[in-house]
Protein backbone atom coordinates (compact mmCIF):
# COMPACT_ATOMS: atom_id res chain seq x y z
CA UNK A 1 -14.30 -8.44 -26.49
CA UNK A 2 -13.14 -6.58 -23.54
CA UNK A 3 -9.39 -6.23 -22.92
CA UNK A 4 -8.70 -5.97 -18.94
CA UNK A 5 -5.42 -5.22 -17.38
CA UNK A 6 -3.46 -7.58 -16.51
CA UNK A 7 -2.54 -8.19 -12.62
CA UNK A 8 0.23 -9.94 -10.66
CA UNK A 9 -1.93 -12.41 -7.86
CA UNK A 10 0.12 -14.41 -5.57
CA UNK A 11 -2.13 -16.39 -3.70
CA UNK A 12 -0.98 -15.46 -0.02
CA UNK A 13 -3.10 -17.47 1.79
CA UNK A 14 -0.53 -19.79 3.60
CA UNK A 15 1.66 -17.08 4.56
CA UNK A 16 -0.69 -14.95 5.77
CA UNK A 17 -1.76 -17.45 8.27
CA UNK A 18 2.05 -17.42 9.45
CA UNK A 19 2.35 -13.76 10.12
CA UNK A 20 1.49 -12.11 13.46
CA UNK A 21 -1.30 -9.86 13.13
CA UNK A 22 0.33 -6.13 12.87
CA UNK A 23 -2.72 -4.16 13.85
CA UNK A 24 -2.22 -0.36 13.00
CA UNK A 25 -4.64 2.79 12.95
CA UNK A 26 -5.05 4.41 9.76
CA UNK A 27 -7.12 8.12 10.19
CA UNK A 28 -10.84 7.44 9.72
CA UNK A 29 -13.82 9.57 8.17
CA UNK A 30 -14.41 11.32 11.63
CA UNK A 31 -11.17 13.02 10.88
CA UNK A 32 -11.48 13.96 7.60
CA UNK A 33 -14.93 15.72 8.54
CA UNK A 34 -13.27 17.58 10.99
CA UNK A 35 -10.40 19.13 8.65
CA UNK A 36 -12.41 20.17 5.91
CA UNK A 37 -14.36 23.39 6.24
CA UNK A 38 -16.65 25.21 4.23
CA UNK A 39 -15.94 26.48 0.62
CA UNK A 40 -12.73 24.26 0.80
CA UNK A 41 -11.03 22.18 -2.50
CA UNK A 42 -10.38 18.66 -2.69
CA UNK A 43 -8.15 16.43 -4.24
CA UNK A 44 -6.88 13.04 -4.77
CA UNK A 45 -3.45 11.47 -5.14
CA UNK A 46 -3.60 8.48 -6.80
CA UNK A 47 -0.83 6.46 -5.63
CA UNK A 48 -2.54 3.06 -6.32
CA UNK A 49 0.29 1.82 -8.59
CA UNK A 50 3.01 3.44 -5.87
CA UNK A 51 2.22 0.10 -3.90
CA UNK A 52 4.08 -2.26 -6.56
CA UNK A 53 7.12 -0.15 -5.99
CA UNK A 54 7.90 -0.70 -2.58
CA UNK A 55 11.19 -2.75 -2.57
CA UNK A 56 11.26 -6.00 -0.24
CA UNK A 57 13.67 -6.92 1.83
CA UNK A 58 15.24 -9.46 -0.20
CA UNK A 59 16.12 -12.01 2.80
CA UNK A 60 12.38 -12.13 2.11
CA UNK A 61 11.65 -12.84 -1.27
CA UNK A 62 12.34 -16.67 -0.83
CA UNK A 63 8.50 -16.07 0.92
CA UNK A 64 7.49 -14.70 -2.07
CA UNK A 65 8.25 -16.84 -4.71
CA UNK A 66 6.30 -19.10 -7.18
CA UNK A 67 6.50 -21.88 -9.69
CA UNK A 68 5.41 -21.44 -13.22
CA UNK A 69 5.60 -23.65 -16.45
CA UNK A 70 8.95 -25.19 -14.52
CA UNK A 71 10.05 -21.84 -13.82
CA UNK A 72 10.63 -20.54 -10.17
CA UNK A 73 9.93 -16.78 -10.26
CA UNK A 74 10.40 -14.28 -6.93
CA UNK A 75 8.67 -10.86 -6.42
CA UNK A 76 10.88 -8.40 -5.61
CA UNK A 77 8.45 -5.35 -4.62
CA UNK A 78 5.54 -5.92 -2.52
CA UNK A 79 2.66 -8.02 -4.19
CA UNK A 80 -0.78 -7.61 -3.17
CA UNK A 81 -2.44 -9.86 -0.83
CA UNK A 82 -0.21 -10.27 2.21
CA UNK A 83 -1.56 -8.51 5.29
CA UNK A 84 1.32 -6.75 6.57
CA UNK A 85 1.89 -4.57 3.68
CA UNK A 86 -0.41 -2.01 3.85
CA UNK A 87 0.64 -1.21 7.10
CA UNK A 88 4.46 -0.62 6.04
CA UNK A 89 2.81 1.43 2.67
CA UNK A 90 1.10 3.77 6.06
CA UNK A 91 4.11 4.18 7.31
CA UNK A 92 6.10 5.24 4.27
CA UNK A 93 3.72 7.87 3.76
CA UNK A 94 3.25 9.16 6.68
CA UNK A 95 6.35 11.63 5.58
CA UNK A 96 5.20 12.46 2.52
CA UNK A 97 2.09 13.89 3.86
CA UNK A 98 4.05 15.73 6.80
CA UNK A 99 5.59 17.54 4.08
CA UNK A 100 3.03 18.32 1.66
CA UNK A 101 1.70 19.72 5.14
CA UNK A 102 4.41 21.70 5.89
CA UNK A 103 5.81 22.98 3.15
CA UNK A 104 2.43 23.73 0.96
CA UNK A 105 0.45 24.67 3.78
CA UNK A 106 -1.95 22.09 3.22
CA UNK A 107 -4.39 20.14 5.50
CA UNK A 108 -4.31 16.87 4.30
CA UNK A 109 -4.36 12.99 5.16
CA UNK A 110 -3.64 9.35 3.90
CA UNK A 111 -7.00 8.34 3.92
C-alpha cells in the first residue's frame, strides 16, 4: 500500500467565477536565460509549503468556509485553488528576492 500525503482541497469553483480576473506578470524563461551566464550555480528555494502560511484577511474567511460531518470549518491561511492567490504570494515575495539581491549579491528571480 502506498501512503500519500494528505491535502486540504476546497473546491473553489463557485467563487472563482465571482472574482474579477487579477491578471499579473510573473518573470518568464526569456529572463532567466538572460541572467544566467556561463560557469554560473543554481539553486532552488522551495517555498511550496510557504503558500499555506499566508494569513487571510479574516473579513474573508466566511468565503472560505465548509461543512463537514455537521461541522462548519473556515480556512484561515490561503487554500489552494482560488485564482487570486498566487498573485498576492508574487507580491509578497517580490521583497524577499530584492533582498537576497541586495544584500548577498545575488542575481536571482521568483520564477
Amino acid at each position: 500500500m502506498i501512503r500519500k500525503k494528505r491535502e486540504k482541497i476546497l473546491d473553489c469553483t463557485l467563487l472563482n467565477e465571482e472574482l474579477t480576473p487579477q491578471p499579473f506578470k510573473m518573470v518568464d524563461v526569456n529572463v532567466v536565460k538572460q541572467i544566467i551566464h556561463r560557469l554560473n550555480y543554481a539553486m532552488t528555494l522551495d517555498i511550496r509549503s510557504a503558500f499555506s502560511h499566508v494569513s487571510v484577511d479574516p473579513e474573508l474567511t466566511l468565503y472560505l468556509a465548509f461543512s463537514f460531518i455537521e461541522e462548519t470549518h473556515t480556512y484561515i491561511a490561503i487554500p489552494f485553488g482560488i485564482k487570486h492567490p498566487p498573485k498576492t504570494f508574487h507580491k509578497l515575495m517580490k521583497p524577499v528576492i530584492s533582498y537576497i539581491r541586495t544584500n548577498f549579491n545575488l542575481r536571482s528571480v521568483a520564477y
